[in-house]
C-alpha atoms as a PDB file:
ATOM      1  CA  UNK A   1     141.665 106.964  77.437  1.00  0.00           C
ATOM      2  CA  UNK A   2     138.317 108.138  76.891  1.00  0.00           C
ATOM      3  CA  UNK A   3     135.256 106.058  75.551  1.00  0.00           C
ATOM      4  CA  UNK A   4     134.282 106.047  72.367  1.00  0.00           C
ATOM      5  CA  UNK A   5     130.547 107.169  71.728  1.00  0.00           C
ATOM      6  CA  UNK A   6     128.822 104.855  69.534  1.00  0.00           C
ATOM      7  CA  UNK A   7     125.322 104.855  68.013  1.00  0.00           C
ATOM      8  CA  UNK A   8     123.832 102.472  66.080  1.00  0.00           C
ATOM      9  CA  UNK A   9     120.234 102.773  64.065  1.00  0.00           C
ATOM     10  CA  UNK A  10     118.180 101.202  66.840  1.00  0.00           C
ATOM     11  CA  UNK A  11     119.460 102.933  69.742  1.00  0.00           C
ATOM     12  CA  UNK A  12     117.221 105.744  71.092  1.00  0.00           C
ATOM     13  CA  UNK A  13     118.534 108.711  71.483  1.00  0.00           C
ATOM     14  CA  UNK A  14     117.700 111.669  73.048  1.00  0.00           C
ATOM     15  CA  UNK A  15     118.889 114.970  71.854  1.00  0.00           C
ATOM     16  CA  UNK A  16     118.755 118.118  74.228  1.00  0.00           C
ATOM     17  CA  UNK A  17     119.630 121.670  72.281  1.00  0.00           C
ATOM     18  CA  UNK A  18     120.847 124.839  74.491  1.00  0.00           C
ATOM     19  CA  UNK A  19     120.754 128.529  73.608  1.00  0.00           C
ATOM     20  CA  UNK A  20     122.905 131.073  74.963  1.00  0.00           C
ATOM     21  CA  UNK A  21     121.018 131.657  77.682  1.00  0.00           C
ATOM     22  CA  UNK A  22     121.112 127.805  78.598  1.00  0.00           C
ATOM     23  CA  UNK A  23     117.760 127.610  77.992  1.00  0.00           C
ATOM     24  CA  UNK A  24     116.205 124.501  75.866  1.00  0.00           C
ATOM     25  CA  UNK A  25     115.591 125.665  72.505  1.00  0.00           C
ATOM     26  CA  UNK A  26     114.158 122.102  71.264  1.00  0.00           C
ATOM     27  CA  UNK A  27     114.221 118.196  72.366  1.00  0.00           C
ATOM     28  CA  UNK A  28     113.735 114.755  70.646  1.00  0.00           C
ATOM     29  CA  UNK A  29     113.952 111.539  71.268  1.00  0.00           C
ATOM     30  CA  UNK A  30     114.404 109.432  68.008  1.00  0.00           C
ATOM     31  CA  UNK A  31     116.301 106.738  66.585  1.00  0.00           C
ATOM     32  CA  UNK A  32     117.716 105.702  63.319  1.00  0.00           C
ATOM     33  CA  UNK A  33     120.814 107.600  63.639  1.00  0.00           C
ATOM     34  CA  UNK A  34     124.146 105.946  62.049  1.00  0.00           C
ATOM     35  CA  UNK A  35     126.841 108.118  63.889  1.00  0.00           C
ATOM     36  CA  UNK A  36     127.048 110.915  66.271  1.00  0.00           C
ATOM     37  CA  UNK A  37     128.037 113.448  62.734  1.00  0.00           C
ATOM     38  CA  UNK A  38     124.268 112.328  62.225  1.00  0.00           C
ATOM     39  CA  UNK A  39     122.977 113.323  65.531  1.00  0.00           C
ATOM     40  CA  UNK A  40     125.059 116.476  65.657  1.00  0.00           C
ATOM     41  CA  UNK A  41     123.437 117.489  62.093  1.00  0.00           C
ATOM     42  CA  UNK A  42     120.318 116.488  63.009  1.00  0.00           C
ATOM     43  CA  UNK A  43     120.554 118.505  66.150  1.00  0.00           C
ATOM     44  CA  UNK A  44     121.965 121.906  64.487  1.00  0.00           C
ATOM     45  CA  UNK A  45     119.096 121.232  61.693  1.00  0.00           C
ATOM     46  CA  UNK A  46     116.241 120.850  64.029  1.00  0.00           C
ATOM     47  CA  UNK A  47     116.916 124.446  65.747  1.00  0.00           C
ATOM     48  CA  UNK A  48     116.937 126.663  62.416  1.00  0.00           C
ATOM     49  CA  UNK A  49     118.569 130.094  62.796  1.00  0.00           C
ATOM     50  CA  UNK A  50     118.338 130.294  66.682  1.00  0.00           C
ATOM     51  CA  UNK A  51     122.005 130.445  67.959  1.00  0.00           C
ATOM     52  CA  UNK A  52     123.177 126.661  69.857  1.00  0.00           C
ATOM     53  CA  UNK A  53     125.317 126.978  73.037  1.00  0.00           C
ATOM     54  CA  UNK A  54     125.729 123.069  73.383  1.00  0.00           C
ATOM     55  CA  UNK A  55     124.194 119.931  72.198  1.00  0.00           C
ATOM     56  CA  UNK A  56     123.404 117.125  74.981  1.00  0.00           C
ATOM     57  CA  UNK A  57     123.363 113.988  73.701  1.00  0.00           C
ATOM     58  CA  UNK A  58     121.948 110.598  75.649  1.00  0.00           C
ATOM     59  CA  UNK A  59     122.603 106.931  74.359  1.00  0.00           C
ATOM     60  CA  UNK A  60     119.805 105.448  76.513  1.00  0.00           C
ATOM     61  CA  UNK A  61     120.412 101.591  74.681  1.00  0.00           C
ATOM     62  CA  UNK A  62     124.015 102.120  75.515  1.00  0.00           C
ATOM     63  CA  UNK A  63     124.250 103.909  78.902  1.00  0.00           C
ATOM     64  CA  UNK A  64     126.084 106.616  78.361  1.00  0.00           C
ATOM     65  CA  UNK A  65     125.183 110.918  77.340  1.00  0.00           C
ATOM     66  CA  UNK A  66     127.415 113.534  76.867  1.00  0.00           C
ATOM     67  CA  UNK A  67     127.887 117.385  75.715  1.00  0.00           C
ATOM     68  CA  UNK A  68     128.937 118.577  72.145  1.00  0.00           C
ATOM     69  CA  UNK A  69     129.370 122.024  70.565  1.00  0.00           C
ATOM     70  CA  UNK A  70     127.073 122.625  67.341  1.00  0.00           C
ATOM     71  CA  UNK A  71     130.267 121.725  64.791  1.00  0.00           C
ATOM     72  CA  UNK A  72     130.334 117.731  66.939  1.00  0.00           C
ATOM     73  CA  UNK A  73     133.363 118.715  69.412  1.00  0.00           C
ATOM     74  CA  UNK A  74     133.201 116.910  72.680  1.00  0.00           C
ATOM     75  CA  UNK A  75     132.795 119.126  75.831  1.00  0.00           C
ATOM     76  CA  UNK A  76     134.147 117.879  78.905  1.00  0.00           C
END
């Protein structure tokens, strides 16, 4: 069974966004998020018109970090 992601508004997060060419188009480190469907849209937001390969997201108040397509699919 796999883990559930959760985020809370005080967690810090840090949000890593690839191109194509898995190079980093743009990172952040925030928090204030409610859910990862905010962290995805804040992610695909953040980039504008440049095409997104993946989205890595980090949980560092929580311990975990995982990948995501731009539409919020897991990536294992």
């Amino acid at each position: 069974m796999r883990a559930r992601r959760t985020v809370k508004e005080r967690d810090i997060v840090k949000i890593l966004v690839f191109g194509y060419d898995r190079t980093l188009i743009k990172s952040i480190k925030d928090s204030g998020f409610r859910s990862m469907s905010d962290v995805i849209s804040y992610a695909n937001n953040m980039v504008g018109d440049k095409p997104i390969d993946h989205i890595r997201v980090s949980n560092e108040a929580r311990g975990w970090c995982g990948s995501y397509t731009n539409y919020g699919k897991m990536i294992d």
